[in-house]
PDB file of N, CA and C in Angstrom:
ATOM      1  N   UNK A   1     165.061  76.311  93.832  1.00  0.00           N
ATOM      2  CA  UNK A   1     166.355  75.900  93.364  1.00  0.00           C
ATOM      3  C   UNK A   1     166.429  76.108  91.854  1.00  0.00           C
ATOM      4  N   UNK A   2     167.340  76.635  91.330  1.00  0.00           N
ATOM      5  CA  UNK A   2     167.823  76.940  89.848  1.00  0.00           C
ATOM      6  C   UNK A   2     168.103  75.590  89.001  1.00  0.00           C
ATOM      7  N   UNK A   3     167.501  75.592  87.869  1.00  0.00           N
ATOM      8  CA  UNK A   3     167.576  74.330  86.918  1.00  0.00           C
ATOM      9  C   UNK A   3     169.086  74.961  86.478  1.00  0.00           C
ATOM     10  N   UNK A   4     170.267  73.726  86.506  1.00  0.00           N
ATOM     11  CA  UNK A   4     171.116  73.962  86.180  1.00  0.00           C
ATOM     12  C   UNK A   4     171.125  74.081  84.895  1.00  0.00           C
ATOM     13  N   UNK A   5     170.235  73.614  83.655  1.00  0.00           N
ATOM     14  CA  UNK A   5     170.119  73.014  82.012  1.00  0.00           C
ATOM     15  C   UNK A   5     169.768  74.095  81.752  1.00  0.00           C
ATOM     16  N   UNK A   6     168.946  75.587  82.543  1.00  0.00           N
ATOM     17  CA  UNK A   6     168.332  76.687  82.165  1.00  0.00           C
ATOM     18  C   UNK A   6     169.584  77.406  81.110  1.00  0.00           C
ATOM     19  N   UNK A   7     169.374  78.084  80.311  1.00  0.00           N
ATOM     20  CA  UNK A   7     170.151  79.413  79.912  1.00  0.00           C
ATOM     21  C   UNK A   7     169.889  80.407  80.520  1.00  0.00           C
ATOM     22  N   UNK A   8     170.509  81.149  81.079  1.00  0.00           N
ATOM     23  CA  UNK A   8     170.733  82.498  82.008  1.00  0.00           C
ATOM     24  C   UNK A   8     170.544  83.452  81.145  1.00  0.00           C
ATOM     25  N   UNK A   9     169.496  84.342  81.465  1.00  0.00           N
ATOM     26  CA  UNK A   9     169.057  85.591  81.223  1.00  0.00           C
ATOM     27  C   UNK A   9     169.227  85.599  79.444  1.00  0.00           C
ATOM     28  N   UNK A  10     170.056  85.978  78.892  1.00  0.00           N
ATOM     29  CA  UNK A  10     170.424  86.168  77.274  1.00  0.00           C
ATOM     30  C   UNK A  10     170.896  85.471  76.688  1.00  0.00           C
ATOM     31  N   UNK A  11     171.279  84.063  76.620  1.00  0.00           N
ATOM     32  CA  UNK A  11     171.854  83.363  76.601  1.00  0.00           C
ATOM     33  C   UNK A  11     171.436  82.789  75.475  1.00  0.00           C
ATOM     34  N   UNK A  12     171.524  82.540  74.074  1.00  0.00           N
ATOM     35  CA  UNK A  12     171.339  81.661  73.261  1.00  0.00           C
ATOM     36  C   UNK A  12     170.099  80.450  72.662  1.00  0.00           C
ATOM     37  N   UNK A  13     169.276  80.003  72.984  1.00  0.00           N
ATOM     38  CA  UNK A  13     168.889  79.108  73.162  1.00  0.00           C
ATOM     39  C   UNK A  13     168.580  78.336  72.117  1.00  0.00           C
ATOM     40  N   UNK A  14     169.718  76.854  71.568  1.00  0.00           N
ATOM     41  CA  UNK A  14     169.213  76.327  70.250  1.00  0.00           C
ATOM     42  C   UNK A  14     167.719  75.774  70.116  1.00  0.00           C
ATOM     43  N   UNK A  15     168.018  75.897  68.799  1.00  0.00           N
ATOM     44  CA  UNK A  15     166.469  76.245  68.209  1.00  0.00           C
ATOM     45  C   UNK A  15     166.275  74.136  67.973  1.00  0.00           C
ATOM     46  N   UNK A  16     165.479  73.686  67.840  1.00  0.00           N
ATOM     47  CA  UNK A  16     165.483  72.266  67.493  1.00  0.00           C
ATOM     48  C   UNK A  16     165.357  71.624  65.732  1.00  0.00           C
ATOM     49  N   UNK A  17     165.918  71.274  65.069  1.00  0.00           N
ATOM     50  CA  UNK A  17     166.326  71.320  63.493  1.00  0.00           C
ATOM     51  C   UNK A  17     164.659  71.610  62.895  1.00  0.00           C
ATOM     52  N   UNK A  18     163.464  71.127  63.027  1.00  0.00           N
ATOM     53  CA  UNK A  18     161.994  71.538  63.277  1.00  0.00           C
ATOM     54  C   UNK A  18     162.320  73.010  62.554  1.00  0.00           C
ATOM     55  N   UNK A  19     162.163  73.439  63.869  1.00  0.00           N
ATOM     56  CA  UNK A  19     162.057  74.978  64.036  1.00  0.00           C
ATOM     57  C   UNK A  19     162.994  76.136  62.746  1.00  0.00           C
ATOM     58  N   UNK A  20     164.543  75.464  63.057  1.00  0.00           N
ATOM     59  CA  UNK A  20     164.785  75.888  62.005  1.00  0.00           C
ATOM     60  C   UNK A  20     164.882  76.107  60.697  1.00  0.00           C
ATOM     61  N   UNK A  21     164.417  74.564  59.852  1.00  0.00           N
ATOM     62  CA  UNK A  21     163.558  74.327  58.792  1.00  0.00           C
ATOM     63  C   UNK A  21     162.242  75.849  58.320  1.00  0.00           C
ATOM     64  N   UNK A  22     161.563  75.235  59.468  1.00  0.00           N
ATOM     65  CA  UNK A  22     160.514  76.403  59.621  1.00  0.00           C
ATOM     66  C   UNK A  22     161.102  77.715  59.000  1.00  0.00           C
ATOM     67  N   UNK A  23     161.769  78.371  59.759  1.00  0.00           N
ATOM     68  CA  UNK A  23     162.216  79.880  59.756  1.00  0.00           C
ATOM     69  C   UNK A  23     163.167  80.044  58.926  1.00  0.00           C
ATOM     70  N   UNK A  24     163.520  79.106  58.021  1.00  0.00           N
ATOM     71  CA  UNK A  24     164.326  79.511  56.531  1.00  0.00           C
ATOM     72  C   UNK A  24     163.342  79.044  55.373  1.00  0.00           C
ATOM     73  N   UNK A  25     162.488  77.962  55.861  1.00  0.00           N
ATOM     74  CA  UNK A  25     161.812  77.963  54.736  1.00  0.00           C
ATOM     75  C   UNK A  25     160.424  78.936  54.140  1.00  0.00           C
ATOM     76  N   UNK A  26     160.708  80.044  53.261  1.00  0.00           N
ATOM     77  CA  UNK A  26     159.891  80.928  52.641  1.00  0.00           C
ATOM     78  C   UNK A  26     158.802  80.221  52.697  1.00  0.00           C
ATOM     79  N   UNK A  27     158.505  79.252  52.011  1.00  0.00           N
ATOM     80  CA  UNK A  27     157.336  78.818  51.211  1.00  0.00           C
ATOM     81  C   UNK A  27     156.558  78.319  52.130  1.00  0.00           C
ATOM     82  N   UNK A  28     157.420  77.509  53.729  1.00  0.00           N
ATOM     83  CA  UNK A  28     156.445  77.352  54.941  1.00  0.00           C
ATOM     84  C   UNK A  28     155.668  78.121  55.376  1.00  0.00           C
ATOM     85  N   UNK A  29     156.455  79.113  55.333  1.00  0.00           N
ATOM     86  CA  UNK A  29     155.826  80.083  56.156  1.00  0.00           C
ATOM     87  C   UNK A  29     155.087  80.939  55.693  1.00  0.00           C
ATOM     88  N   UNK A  30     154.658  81.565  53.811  1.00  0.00           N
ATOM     89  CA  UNK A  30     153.782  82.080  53.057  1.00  0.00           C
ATOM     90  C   UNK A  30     152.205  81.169  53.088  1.00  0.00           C
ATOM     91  N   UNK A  31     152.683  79.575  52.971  1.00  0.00           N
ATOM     92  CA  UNK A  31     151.287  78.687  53.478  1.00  0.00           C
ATOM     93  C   UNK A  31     150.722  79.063  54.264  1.00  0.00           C
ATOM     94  N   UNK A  32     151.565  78.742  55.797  1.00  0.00           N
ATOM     95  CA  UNK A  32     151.009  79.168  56.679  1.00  0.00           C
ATOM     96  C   UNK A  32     150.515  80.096  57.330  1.00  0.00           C
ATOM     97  N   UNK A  33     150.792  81.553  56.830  1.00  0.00           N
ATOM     98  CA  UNK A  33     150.875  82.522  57.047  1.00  0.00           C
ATOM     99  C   UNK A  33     149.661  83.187  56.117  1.00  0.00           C
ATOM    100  N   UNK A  34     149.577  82.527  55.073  1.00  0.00           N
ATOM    101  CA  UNK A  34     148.021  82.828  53.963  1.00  0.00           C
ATOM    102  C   UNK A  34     146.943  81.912  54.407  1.00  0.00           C
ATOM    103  N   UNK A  35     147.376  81.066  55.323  1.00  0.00           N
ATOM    104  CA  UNK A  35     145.947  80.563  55.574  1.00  0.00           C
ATOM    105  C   UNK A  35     145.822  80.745  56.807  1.00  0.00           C
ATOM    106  N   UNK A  36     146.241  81.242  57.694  1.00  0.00           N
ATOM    107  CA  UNK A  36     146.292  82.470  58.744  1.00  0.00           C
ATOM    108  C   UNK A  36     144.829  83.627  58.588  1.00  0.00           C
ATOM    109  N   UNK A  37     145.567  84.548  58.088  1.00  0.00           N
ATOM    110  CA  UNK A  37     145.177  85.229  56.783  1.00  0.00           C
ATOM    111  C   UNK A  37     143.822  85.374  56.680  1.00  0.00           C
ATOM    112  N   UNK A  38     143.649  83.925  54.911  1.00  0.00           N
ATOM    113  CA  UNK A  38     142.361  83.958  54.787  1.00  0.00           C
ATOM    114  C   UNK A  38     141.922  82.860  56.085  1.00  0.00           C
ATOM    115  N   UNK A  39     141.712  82.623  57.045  1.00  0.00           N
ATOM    116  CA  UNK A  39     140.981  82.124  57.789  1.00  0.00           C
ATOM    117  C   UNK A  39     140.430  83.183  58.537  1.00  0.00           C
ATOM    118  N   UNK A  40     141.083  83.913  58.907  1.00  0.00           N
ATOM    119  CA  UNK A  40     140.762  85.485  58.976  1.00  0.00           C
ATOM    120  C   UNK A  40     139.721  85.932  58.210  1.00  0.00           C
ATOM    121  N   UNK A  41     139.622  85.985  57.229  1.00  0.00           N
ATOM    122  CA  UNK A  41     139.029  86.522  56.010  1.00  0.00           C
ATOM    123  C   UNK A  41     137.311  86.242  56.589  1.00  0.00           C
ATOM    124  N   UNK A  42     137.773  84.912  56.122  1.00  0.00           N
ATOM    125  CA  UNK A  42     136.429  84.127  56.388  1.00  0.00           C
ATOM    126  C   UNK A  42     135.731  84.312  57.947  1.00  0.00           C
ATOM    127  N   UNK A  43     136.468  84.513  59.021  1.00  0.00           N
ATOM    128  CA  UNK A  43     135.655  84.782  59.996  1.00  0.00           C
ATOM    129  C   UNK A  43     135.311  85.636  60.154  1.00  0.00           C
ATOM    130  N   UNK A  44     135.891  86.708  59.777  1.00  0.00           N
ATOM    131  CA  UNK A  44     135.196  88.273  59.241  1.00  0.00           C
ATOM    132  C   UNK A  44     134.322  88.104  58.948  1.00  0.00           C
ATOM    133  N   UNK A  45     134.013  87.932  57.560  1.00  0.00           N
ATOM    134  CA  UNK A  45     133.110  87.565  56.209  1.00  0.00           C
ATOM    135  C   UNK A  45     131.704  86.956  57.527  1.00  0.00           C
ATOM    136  N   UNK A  46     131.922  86.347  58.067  1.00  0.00           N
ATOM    137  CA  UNK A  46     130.871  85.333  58.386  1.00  0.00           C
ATOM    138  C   UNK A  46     129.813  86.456  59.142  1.00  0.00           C
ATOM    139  N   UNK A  47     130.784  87.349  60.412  1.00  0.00           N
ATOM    140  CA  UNK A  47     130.033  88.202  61.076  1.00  0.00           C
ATOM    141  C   UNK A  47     129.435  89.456  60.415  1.00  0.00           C
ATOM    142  N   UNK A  48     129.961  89.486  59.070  1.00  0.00           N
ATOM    143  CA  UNK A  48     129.783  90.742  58.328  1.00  0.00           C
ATOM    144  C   UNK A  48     128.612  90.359  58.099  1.00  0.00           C
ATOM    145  N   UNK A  49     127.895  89.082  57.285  1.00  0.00           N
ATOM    146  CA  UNK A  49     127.031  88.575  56.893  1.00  0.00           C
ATOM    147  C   UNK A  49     125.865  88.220  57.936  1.00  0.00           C
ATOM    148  N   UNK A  50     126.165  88.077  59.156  1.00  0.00           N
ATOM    149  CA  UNK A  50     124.895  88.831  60.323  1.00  0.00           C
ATOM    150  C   UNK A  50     124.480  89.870  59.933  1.00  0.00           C
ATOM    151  N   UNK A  51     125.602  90.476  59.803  1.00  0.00           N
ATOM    152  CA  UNK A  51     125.060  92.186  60.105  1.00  0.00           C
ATOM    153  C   UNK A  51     124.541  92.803  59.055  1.00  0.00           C
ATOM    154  N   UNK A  52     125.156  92.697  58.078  1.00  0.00           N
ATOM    155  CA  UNK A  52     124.424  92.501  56.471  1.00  0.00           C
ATOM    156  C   UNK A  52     122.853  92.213  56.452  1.00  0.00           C
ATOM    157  N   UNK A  53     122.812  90.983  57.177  1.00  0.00           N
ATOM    158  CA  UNK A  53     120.893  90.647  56.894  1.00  0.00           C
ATOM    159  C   UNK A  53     120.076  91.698  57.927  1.00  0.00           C
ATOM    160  N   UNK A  54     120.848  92.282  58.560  1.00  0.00           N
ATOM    161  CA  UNK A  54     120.150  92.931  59.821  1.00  0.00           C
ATOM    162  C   UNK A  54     119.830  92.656  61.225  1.00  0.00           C
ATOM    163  N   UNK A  55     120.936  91.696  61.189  1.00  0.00           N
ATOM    164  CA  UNK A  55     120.831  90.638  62.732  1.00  0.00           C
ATOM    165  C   UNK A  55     121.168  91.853  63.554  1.00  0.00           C
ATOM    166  N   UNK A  56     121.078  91.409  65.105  1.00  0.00           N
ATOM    167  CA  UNK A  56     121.438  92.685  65.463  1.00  0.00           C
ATOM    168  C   UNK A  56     122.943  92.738  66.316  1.00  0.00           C
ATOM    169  N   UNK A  57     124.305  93.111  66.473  1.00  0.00           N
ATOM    170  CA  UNK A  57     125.308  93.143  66.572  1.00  0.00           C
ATOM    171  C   UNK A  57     125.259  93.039  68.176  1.00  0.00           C
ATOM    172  N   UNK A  58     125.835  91.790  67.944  1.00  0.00           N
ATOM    173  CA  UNK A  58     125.767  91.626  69.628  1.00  0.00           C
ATOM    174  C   UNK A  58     127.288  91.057  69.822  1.00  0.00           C
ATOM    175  N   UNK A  59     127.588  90.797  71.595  1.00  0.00           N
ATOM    176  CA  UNK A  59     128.815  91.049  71.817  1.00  0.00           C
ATOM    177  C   UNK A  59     129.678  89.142  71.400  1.00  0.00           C
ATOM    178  N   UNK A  60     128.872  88.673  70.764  1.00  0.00           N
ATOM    179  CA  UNK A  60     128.857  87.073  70.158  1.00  0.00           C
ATOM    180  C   UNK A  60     129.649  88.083  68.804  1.00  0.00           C
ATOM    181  N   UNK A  61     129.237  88.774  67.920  1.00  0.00           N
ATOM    182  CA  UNK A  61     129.720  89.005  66.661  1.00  0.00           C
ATOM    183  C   UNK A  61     130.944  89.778  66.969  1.00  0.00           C
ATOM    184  N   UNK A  62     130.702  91.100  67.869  1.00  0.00           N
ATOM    185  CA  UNK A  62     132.324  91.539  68.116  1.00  0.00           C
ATOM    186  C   UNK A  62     133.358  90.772  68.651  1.00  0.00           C
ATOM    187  N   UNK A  63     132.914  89.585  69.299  1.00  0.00           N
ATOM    188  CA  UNK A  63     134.376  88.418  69.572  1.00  0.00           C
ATOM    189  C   UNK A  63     134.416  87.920  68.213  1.00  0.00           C
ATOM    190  N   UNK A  64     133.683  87.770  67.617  1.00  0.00           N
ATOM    191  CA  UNK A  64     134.145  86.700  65.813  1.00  0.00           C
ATOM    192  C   UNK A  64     134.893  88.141  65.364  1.00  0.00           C
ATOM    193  N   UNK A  65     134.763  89.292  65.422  1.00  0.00           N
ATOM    194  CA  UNK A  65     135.536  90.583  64.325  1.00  0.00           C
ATOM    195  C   UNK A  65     136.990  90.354  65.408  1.00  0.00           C
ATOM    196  N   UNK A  66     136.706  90.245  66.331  1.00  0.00           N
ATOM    197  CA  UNK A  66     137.823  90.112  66.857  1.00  0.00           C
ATOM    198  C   UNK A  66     139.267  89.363  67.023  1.00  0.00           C
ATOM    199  N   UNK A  67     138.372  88.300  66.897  1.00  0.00           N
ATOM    200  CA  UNK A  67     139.017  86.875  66.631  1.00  0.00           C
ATOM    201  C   UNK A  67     139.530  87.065  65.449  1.00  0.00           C
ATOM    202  N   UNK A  68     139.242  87.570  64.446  1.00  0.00           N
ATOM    203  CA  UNK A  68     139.048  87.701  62.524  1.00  0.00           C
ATOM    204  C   UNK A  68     140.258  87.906  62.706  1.00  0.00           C
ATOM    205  N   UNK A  69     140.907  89.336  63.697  1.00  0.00           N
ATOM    206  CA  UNK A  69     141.596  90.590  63.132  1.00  0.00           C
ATOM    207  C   UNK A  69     143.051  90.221  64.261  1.00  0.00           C
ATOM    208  N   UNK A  70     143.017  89.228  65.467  1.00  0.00           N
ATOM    209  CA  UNK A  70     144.063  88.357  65.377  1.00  0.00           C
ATOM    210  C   UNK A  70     144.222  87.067  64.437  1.00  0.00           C
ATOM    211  N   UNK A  71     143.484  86.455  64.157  1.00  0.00           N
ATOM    212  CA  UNK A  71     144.076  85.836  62.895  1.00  0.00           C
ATOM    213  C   UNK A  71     144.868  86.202  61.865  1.00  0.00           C
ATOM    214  N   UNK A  72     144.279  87.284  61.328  1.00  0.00           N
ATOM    215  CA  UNK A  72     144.818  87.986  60.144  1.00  0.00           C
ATOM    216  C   UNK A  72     146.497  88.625  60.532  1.00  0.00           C
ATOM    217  N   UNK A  73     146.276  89.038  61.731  1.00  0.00           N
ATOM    218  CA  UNK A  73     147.299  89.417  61.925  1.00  0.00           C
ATOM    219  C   UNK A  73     148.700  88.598  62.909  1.00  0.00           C
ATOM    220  N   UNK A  74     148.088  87.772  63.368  1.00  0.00           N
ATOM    221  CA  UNK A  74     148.776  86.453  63.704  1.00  0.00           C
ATOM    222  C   UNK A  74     149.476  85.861  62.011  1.00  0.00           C
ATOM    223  N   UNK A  75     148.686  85.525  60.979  1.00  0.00           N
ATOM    224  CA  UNK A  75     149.296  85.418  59.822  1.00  0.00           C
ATOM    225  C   UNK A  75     150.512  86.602  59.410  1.00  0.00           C
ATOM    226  N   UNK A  76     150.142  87.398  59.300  1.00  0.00           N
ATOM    227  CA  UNK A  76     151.098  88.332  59.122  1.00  0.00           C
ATOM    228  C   UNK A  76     152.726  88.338  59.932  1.00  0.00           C
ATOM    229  N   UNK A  77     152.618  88.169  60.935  1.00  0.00           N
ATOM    230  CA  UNK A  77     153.768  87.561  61.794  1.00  0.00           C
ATOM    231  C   UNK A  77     154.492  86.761  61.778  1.00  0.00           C
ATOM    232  N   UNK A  78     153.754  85.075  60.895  1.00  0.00           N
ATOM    233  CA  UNK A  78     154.485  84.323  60.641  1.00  0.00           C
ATOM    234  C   UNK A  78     154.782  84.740  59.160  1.00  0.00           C
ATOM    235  N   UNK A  79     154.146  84.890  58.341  1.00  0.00           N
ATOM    236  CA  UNK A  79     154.893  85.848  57.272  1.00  0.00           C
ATOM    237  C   UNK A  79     156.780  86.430  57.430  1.00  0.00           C
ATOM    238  N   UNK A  80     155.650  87.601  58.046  1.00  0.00           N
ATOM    239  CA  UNK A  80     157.224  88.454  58.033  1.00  0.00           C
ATOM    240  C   UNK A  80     158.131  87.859  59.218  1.00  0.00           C
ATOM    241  N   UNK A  81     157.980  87.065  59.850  1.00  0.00           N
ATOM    242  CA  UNK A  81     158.972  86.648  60.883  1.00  0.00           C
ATOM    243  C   UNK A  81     160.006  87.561  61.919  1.00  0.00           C
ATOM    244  N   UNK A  82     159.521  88.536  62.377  1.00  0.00           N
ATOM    245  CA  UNK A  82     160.408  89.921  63.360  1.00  0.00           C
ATOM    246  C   UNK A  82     161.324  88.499  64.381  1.00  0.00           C
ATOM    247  N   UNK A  83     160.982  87.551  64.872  1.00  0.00           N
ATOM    248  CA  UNK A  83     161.659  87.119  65.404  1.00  0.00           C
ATOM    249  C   UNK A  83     163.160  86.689  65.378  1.00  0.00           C
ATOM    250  N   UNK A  84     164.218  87.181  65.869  1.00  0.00           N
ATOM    251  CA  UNK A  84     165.762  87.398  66.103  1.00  0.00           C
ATOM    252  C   UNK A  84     166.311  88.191  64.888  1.00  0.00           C
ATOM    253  N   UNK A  85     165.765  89.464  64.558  1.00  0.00           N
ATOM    254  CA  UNK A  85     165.737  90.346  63.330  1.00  0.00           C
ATOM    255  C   UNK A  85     166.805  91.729  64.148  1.00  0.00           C
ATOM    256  N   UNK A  86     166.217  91.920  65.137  1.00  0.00           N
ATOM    257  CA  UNK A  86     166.458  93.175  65.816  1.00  0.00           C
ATOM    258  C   UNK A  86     167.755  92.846  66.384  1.00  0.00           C
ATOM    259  N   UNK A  87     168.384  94.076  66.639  1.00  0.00           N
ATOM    260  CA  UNK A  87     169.919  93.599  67.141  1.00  0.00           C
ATOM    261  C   UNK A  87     170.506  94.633  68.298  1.00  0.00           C
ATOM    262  N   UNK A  88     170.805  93.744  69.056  1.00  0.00           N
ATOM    263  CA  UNK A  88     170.866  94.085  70.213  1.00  0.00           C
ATOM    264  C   UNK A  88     172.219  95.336  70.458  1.00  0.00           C
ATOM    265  N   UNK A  89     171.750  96.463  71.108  1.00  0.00           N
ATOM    266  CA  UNK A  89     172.850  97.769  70.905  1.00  0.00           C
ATOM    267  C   UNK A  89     173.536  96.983  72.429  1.00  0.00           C
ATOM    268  N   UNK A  90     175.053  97.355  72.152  1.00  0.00           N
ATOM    269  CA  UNK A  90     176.061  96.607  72.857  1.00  0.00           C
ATOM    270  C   UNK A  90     176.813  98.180  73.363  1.00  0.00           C
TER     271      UNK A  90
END
């Protein structure tokens, strides 16, 4: 059975005053988005520094490079914010 409260297919959906705070405020989202980022940085940094001493690269360090390089780029997203940017051809 269909939730009548749903929005149908394209439909709008307000945002909660939260959210929109969020997504006008620059300076929220450069915080959050730099410590994104360097948290990134640092989990990089950490596996680099295995490999650096000569540990030997095992599949434990390619999930930390991995992990690193969605962080970093998870930051980047809330940064630039693509979300409701694009416009829909009518």
């Amino acid at each position: 059975m269909a939730n009548p409260e749903a929005p149908a297919g394209g439909e709008h959906v307000p945002m909660s005053k939260n959210m929109q705070t969020f997504k006008s405020c620059w300076s929220c989202r450069l915080i959050c988005g730099g410590g994104l980022i360097l948290s990134g940085l640092y989990v990089f940094n950490a596996a680099r520094r295995v490999m650096r001493l000569g540990g030997p690269t095992s599949m434990g360090t390619i999930a930390q490079i991995t992990f690193a390089t969605s962080l970093a780029a998870w930051g980047v997203v809330v940064i630039t914010d693509p979300v409701g940017k694009a416009q829909r051809k009518t």
